[in-house]
PDB file of N, CA and C in Angstrom:
ATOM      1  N   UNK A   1     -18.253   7.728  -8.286  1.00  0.00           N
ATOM      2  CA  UNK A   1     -17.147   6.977  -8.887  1.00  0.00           C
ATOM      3  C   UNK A   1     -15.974   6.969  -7.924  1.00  0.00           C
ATOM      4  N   UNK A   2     -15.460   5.918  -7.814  1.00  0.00           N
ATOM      5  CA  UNK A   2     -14.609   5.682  -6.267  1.00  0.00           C
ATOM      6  C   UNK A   2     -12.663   6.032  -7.906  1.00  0.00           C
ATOM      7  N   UNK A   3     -12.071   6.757  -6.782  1.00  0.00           N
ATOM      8  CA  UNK A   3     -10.855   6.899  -7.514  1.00  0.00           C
ATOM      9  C   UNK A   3      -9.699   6.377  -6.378  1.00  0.00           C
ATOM     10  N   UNK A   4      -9.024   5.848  -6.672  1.00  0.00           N
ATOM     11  CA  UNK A   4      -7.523   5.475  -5.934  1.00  0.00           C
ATOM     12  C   UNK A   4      -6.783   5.940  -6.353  1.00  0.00           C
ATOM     13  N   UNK A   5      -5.952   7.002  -5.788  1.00  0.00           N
ATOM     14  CA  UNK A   5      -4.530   7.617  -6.426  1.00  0.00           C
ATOM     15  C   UNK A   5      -2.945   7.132  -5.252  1.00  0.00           C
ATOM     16  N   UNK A   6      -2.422   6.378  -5.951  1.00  0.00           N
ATOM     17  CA  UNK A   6      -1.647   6.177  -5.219  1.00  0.00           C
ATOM     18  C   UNK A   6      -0.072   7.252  -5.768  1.00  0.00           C
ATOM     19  N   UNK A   7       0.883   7.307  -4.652  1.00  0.00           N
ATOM     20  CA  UNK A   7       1.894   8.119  -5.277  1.00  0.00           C
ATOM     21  C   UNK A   7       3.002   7.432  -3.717  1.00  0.00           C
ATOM     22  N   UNK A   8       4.133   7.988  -4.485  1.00  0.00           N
ATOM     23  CA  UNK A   8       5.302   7.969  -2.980  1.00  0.00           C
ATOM     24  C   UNK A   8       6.791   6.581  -3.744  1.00  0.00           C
ATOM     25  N   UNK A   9       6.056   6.086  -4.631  1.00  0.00           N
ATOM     26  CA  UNK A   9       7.074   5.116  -4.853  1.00  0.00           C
ATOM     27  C   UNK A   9       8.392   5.835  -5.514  1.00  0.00           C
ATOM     28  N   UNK A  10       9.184   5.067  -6.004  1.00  0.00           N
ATOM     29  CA  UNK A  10      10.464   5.823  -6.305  1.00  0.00           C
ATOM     30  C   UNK A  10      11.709   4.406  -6.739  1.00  0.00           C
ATOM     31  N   UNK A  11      13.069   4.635  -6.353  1.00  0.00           N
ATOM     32  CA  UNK A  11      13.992   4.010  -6.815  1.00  0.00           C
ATOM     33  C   UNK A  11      14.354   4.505  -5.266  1.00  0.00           C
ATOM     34  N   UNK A  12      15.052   3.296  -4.581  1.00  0.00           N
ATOM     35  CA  UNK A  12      15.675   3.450  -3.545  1.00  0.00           C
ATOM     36  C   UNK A  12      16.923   2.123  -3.052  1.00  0.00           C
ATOM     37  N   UNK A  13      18.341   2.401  -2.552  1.00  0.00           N
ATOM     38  CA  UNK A  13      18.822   1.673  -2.263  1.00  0.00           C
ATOM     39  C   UNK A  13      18.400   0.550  -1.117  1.00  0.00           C
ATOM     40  N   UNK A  14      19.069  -0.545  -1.144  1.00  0.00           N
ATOM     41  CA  UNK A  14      18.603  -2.072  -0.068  1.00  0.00           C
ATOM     42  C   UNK A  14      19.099  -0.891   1.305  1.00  0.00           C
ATOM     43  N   UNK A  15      17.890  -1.275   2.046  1.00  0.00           N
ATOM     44  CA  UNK A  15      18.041  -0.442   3.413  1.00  0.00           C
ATOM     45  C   UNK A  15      17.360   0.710   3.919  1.00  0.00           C
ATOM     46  N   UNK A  16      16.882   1.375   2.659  1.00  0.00           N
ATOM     47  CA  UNK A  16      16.275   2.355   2.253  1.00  0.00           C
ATOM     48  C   UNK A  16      14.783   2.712   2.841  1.00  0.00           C
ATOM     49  N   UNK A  17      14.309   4.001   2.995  1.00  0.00           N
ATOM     50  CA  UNK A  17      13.249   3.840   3.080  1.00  0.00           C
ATOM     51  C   UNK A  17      12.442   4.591   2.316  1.00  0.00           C
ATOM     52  N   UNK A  18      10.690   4.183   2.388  1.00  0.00           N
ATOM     53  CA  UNK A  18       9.882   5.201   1.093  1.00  0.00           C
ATOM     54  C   UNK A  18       8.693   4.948   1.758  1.00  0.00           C
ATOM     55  N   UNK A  19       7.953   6.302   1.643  1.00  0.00           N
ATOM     56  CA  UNK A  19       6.503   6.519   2.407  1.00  0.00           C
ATOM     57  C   UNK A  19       5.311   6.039   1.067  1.00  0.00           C
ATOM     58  N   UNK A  20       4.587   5.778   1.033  1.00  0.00           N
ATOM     59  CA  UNK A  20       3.624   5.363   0.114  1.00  0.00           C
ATOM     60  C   UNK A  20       2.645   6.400   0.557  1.00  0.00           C
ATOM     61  N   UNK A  21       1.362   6.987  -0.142  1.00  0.00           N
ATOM     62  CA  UNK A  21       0.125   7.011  -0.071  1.00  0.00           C
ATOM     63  C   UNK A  21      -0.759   6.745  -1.263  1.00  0.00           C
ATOM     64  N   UNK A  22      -2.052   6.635  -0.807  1.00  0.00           N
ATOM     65  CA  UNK A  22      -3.094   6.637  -1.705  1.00  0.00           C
ATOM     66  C   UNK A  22      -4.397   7.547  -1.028  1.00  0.00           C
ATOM     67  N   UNK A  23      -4.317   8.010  -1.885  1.00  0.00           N
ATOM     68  CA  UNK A  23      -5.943   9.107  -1.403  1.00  0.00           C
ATOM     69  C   UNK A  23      -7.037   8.690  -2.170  1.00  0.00           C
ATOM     70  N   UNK A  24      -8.363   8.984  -1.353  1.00  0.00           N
ATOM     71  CA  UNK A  24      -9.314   8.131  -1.718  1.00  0.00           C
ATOM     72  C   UNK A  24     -10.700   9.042  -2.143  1.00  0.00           C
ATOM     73  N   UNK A  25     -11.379   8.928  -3.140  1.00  0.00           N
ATOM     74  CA  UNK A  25     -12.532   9.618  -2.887  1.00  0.00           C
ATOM     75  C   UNK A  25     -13.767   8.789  -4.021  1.00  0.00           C
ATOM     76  N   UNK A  26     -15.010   9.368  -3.314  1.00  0.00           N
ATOM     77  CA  UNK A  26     -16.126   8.465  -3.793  1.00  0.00           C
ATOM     78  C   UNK A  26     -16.565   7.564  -2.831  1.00  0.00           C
ATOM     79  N   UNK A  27     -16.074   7.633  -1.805  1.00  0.00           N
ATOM     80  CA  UNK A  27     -16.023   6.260  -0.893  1.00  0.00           C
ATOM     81  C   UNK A  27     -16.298   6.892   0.595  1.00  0.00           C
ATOM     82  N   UNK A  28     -17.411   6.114   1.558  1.00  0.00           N
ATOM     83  CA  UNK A  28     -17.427   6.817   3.135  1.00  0.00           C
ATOM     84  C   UNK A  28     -16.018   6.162   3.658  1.00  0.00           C
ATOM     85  N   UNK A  29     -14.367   6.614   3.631  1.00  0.00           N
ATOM     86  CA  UNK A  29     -13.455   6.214   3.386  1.00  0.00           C
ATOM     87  C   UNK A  29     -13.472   5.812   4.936  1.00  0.00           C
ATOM     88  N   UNK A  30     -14.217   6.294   5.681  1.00  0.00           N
ATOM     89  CA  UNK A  30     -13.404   6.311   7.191  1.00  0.00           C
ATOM     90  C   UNK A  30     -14.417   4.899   7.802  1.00  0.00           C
ATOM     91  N   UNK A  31     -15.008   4.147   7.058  1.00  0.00           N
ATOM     92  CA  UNK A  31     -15.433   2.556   7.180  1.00  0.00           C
ATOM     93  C   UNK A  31     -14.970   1.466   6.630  1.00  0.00           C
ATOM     94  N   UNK A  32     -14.032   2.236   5.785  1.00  0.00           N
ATOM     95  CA  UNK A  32     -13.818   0.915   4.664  1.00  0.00           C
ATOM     96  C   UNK A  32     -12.489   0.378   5.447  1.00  0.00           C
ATOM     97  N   UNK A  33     -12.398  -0.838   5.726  1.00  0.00           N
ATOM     98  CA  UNK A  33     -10.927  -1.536   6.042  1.00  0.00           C
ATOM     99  C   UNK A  33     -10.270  -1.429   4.699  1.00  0.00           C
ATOM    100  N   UNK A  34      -8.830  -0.534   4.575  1.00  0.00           N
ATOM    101  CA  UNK A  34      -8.333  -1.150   3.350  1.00  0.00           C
ATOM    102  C   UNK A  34      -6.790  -1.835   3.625  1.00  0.00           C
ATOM    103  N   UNK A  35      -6.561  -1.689   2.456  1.00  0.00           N
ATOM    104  CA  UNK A  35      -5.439  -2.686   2.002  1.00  0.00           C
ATOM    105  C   UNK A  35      -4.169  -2.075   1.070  1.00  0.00           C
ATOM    106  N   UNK A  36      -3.227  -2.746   1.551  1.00  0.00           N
ATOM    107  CA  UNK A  36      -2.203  -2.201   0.505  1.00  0.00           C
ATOM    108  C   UNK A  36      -1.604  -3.216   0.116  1.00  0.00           C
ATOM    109  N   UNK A  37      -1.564  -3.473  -1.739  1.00  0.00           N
ATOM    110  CA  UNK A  37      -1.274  -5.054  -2.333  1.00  0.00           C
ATOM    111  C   UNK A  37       0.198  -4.307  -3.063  1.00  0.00           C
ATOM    112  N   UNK A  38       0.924  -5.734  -3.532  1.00  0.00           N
ATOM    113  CA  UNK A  38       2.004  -5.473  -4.249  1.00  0.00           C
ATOM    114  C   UNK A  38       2.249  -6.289  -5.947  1.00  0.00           C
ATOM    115  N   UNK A  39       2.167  -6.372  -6.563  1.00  0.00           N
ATOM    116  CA  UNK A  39       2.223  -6.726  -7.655  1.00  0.00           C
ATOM    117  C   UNK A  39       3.640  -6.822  -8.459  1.00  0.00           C
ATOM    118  N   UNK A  40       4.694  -7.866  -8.196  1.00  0.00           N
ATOM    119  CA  UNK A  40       5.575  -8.284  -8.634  1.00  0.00           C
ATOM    120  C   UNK A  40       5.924  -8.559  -9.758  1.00  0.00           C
ATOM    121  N   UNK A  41       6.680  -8.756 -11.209  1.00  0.00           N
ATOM    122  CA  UNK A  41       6.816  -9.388 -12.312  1.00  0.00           C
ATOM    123  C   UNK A  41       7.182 -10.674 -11.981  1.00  0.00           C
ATOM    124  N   UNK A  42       6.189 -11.586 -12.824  1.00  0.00           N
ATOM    125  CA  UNK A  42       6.200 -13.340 -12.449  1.00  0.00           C
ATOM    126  C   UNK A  42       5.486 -13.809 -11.269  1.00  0.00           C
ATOM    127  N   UNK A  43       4.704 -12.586  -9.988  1.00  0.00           N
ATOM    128  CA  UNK A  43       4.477 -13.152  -9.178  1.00  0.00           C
ATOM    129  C   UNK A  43       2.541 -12.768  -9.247  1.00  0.00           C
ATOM    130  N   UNK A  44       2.300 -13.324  -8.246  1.00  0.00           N
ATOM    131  CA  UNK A  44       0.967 -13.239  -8.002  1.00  0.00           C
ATOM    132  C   UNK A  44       0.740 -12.038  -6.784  1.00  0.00           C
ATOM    133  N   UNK A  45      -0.207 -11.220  -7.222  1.00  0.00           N
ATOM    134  CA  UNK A  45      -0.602 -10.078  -6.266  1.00  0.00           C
ATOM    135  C   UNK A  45      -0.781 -10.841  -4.828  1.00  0.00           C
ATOM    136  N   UNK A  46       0.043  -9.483  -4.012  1.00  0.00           N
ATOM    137  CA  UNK A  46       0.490 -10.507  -2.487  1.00  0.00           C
ATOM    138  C   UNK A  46      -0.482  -8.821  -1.751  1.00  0.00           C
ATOM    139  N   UNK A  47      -1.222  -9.757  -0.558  1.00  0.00           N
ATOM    140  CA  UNK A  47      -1.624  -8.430  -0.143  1.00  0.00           C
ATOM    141  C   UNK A  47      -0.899  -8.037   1.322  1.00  0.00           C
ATOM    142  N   UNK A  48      -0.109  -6.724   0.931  1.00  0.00           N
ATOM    143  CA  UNK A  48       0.531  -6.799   2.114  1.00  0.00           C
ATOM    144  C   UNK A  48       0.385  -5.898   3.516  1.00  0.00           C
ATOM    145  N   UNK A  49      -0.758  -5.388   3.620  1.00  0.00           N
ATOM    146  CA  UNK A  49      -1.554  -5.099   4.485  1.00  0.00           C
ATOM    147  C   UNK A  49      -2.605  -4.078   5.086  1.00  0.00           C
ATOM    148  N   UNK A  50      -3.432  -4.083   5.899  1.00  0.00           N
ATOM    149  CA  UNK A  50      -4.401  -4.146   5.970  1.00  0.00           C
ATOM    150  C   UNK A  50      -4.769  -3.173   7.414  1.00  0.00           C
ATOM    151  N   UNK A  51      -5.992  -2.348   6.887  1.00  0.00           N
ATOM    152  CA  UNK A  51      -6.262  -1.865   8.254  1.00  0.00           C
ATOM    153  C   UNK A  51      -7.131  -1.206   8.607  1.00  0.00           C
ATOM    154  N   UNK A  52      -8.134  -1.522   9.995  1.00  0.00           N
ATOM    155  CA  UNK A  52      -9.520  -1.714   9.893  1.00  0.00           C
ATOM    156  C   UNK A  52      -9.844  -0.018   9.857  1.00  0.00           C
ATOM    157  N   UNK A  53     -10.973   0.228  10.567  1.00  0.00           N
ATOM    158  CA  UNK A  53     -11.085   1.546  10.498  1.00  0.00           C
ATOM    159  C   UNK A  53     -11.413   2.042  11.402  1.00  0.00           C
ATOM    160  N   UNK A  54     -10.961   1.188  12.387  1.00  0.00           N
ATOM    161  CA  UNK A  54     -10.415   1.487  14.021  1.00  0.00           C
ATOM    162  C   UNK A  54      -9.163   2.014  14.187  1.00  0.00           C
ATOM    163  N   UNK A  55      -8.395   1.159  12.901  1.00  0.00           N
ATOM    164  CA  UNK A  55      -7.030   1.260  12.950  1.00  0.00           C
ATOM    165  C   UNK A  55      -6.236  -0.243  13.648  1.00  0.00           C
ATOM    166  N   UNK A  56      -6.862  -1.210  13.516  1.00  0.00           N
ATOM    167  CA  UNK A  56      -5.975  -2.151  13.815  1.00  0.00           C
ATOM    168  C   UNK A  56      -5.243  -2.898  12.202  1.00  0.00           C
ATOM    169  N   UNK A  57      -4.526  -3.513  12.305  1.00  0.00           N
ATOM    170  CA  UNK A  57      -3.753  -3.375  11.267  1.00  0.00           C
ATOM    171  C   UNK A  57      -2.996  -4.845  11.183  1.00  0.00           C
ATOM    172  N   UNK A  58      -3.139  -5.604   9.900  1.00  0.00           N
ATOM    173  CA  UNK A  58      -2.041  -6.889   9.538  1.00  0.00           C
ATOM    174  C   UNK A  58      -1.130  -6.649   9.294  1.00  0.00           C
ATOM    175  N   UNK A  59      -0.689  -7.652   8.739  1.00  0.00           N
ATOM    176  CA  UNK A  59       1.127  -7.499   7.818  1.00  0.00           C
ATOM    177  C   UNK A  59       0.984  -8.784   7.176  1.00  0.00           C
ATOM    178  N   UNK A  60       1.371  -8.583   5.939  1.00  0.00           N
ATOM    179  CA  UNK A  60       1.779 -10.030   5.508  1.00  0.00           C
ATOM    180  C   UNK A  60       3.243 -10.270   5.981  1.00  0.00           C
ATOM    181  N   UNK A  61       4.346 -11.626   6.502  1.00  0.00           N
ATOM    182  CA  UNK A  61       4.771 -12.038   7.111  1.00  0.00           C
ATOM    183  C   UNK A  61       6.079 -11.107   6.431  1.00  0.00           C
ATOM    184  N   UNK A  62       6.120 -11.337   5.348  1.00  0.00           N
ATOM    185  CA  UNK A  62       7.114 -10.853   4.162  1.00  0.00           C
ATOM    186  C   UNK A  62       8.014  -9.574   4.259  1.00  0.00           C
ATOM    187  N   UNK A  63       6.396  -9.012   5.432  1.00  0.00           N
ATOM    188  CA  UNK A  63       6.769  -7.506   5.486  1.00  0.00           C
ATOM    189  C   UNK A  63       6.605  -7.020   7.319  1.00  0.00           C
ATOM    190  N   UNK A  64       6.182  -7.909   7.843  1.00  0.00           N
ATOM    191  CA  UNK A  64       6.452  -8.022   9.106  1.00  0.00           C
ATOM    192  C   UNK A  64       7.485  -6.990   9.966  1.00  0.00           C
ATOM    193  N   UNK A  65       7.437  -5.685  10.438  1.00  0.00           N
ATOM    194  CA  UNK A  65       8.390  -5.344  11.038  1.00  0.00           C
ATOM    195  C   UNK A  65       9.491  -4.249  10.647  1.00  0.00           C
ATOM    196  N   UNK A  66       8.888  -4.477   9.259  1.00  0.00           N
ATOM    197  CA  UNK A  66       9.199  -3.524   8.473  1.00  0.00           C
ATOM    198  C   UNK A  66       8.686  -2.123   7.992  1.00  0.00           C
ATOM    199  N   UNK A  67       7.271  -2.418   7.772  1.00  0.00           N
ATOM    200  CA  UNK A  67       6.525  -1.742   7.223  1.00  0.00           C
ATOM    201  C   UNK A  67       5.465  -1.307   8.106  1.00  0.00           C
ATOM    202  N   UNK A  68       4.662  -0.233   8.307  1.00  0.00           N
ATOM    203  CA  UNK A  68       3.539   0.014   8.493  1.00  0.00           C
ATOM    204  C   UNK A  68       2.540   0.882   8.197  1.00  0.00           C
ATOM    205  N   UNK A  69       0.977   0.199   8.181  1.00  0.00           N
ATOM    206  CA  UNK A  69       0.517   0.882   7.578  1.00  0.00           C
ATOM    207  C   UNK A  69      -0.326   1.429   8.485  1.00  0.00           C
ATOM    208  N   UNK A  70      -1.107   2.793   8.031  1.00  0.00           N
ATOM    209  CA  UNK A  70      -1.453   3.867   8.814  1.00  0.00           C
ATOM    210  C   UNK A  70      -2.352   4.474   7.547  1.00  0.00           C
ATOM    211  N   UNK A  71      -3.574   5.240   8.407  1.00  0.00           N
ATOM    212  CA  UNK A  71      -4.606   5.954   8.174  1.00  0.00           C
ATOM    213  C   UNK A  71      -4.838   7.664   8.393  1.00  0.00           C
ATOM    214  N   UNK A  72      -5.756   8.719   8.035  1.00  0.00           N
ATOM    215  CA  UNK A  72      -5.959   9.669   8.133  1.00  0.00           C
ATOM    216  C   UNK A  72      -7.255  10.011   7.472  1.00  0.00           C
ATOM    217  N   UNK A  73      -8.302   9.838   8.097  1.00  0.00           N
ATOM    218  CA  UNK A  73      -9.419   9.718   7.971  1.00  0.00           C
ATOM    219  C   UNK A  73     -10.245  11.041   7.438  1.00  0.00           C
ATOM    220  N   UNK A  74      -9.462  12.330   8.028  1.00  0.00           N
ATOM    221  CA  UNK A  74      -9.747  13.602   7.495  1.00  0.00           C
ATOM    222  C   UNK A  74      -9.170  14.056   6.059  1.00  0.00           C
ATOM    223  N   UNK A  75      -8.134  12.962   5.659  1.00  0.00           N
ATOM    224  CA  UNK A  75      -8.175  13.306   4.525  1.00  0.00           C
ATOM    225  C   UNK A  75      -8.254  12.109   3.560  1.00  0.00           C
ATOM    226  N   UNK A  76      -8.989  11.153   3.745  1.00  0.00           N
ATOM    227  CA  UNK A  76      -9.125   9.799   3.219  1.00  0.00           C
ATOM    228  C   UNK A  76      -7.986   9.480   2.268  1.00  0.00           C
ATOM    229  N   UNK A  77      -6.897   9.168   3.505  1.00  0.00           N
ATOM    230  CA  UNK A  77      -5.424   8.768   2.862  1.00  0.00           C
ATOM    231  C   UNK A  77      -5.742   7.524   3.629  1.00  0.00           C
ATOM    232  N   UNK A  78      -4.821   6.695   2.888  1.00  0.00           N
ATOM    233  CA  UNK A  78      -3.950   5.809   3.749  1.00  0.00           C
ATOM    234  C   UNK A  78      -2.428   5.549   3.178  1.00  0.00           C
ATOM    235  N   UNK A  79      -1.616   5.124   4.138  1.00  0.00           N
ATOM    236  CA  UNK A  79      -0.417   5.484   4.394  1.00  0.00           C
ATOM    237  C   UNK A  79       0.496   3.835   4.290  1.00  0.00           C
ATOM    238  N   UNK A  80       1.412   3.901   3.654  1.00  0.00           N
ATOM    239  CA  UNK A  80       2.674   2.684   3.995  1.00  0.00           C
ATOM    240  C   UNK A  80       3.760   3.311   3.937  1.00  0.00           C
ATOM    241  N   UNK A  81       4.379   3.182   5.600  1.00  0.00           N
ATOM    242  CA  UNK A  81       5.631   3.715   5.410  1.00  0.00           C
ATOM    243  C   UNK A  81       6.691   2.435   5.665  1.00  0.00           C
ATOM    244  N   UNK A  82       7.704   1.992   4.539  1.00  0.00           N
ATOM    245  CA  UNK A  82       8.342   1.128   4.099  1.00  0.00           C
ATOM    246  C   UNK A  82       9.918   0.846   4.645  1.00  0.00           C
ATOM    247  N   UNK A  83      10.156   0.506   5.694  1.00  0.00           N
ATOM    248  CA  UNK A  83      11.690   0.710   5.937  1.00  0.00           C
ATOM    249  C   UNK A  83      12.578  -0.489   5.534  1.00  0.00           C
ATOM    250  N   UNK A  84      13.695  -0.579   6.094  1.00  0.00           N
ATOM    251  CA  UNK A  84      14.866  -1.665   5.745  1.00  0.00           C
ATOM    252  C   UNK A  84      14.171  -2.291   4.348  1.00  0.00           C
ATOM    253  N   UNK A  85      13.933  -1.612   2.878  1.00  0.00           N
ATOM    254  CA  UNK A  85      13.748  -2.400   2.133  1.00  0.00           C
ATOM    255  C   UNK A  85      14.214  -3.167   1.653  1.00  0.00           C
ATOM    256  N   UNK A  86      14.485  -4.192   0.925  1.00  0.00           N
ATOM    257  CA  UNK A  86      14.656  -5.219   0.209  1.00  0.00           C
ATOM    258  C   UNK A  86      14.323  -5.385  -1.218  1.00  0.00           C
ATOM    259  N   UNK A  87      15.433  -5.690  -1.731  1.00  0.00           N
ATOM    260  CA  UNK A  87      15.310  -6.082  -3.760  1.00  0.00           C
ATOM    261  C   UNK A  87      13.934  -7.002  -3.798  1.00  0.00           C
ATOM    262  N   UNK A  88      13.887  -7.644  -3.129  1.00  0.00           N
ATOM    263  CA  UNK A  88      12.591  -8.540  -3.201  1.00  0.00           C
ATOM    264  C   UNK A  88      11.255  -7.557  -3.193  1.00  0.00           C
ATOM    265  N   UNK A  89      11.294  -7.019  -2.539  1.00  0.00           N
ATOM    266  CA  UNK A  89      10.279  -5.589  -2.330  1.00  0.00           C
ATOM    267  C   UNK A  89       9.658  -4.939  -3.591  1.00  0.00           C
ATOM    268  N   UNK A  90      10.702  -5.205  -4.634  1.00  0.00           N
ATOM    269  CA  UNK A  90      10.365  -4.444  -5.559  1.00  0.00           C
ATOM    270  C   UNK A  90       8.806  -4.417  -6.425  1.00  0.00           C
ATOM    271  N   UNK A  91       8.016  -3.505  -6.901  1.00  0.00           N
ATOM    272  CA  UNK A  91       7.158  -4.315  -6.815  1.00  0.00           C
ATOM    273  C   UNK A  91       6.163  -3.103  -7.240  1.00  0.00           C
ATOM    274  N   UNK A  92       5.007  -3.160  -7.581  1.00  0.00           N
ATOM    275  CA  UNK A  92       4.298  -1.768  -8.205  1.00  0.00           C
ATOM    276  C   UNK A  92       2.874  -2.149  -6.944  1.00  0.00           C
ATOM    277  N   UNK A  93       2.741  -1.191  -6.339  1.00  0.00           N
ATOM    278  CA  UNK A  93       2.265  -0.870  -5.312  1.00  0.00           C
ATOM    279  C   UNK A  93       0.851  -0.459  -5.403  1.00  0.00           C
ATOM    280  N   UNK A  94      -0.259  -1.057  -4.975  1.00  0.00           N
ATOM    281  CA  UNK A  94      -1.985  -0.799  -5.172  1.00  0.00           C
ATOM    282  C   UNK A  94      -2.162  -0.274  -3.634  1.00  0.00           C
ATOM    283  N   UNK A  95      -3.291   0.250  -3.789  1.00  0.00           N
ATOM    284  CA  UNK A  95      -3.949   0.268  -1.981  1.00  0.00           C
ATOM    285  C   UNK A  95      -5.593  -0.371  -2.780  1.00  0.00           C
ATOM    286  N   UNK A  96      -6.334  -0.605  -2.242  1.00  0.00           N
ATOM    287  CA  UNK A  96      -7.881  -0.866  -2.540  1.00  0.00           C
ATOM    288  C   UNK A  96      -8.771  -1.396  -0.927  1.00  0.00           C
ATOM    289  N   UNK A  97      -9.382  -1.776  -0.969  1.00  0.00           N
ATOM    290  CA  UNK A  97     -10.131  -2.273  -0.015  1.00  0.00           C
ATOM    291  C   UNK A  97      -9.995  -4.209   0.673  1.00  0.00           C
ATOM    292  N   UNK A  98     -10.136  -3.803   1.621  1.00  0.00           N
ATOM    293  CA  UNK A  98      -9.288  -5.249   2.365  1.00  0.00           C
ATOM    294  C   UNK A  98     -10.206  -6.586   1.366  1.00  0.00           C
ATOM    295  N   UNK A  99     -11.009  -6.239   0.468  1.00  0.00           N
ATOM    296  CA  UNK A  99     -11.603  -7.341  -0.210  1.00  0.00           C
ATOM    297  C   UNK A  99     -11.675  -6.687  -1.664  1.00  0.00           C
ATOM    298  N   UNK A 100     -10.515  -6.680  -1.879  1.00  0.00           N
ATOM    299  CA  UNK A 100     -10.598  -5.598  -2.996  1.00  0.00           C
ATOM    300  C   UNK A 100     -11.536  -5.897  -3.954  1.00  0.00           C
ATOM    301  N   UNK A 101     -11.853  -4.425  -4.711  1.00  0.00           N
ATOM    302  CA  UNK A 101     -13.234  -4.171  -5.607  1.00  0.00           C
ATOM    303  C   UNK A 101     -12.201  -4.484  -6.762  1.00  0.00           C
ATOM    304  N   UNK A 102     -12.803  -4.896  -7.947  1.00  0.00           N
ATOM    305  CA  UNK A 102     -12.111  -4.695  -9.188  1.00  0.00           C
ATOM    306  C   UNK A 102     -11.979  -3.353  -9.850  1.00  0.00           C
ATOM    307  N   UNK A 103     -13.236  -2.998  -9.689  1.00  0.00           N
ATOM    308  CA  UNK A 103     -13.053  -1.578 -10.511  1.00  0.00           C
ATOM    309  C   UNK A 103     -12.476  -0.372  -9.593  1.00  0.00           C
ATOM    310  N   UNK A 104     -12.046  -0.432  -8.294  1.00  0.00           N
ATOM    311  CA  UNK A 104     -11.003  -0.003  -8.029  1.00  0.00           C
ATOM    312  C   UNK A 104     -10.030   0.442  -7.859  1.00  0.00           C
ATOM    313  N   UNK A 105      -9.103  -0.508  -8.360  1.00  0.00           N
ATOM    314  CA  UNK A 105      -8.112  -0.338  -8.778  1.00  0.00           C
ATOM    315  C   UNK A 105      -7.739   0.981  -9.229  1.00  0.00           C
ATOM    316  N   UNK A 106      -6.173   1.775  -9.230  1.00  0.00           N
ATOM    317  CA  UNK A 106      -5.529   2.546  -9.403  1.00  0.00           C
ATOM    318  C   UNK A 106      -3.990   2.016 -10.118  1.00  0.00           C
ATOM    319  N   UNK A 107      -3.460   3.513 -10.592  1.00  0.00           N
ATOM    320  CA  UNK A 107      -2.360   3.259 -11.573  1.00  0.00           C
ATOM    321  C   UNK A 107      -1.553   2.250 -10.817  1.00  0.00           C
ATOM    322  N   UNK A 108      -1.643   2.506  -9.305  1.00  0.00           N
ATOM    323  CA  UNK A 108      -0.480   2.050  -8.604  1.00  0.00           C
ATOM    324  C   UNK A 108       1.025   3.103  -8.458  1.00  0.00           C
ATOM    325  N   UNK A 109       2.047   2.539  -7.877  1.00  0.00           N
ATOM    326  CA  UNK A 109       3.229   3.536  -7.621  1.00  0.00           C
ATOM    327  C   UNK A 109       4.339   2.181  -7.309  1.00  0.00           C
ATOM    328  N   UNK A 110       5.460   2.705  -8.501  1.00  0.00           N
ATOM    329  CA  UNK A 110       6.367   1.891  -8.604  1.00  0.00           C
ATOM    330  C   UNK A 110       7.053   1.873  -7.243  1.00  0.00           C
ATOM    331  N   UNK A 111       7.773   0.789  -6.867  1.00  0.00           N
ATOM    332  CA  UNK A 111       9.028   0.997  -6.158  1.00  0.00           C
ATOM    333  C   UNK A 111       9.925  -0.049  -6.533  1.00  0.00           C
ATOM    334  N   UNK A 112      11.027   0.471  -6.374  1.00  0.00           N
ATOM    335  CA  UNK A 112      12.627  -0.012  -6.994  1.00  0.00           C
ATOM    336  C   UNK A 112      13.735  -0.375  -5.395  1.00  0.00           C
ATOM    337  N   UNK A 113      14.373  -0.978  -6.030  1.00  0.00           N
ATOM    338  CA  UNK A 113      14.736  -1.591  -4.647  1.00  0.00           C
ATOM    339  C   UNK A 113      16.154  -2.179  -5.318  1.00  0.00           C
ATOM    340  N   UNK A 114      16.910  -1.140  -5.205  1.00  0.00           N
ATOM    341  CA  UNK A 114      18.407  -1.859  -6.014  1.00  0.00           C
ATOM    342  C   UNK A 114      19.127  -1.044  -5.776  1.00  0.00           C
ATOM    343  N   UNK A 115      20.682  -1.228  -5.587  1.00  0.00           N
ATOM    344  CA  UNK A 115      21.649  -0.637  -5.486  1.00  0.00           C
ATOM    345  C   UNK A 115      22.107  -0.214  -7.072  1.00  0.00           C
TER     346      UNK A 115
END
């Protein structure tokens, strides 16, 4: 049974920064390309990025420069560390697999993004 635990979100001021993880188990974690999605109120799940299991790595544009995401294979984490955030940012936070599974899915981890 594959579990996703994500944790790290929080309430943080515009500018701010916040480390994300999700730890993984059930899964040969250190093949799987995954993903870290965001889930907005009113919006449609945006996936905002991605990274193989080489370690090469996307961005959705949104988050470009800001953010990056990162791996640890010995302890089947993966990692978003979130800087100069943005109110727009706000947003409840998944990791899953770069083609995500449905059953998957995890609670997720809020983040807040407001003065």
């Amino acid at each position: 049974q594959v579990q996703l635990a994500e944790s790290g979100g929080g309430l943080v001021q515009p500018g701010g920064s916040l480390r994300l993880s999700c730890a993984a188990s059930g899964i040969i974690f250190e093949i799987v390309t995954m993903g870290w999605y965001r889930l907005a109120p009113g919006k449609q799940r945006e996936l905002v990025a991605t990274i193989t299991s080489r370690g090469n790595t996307n961005y959705a544009d949104s988050v470009k420069g800001r953010f990056t995401i990162s791996r640890d294979n010995s302890k089947n984490t993966v990692y978003l560390q979130m800087n100069s955030l943005k109110p727009e940012d706000t947003a409840l936070y998944y990791c899953n697999r770069h083609l995500p599974n449905p059953d998957w899915w995890g609670q997720g981890t809020q983040v807040t993004v407001s003065s």
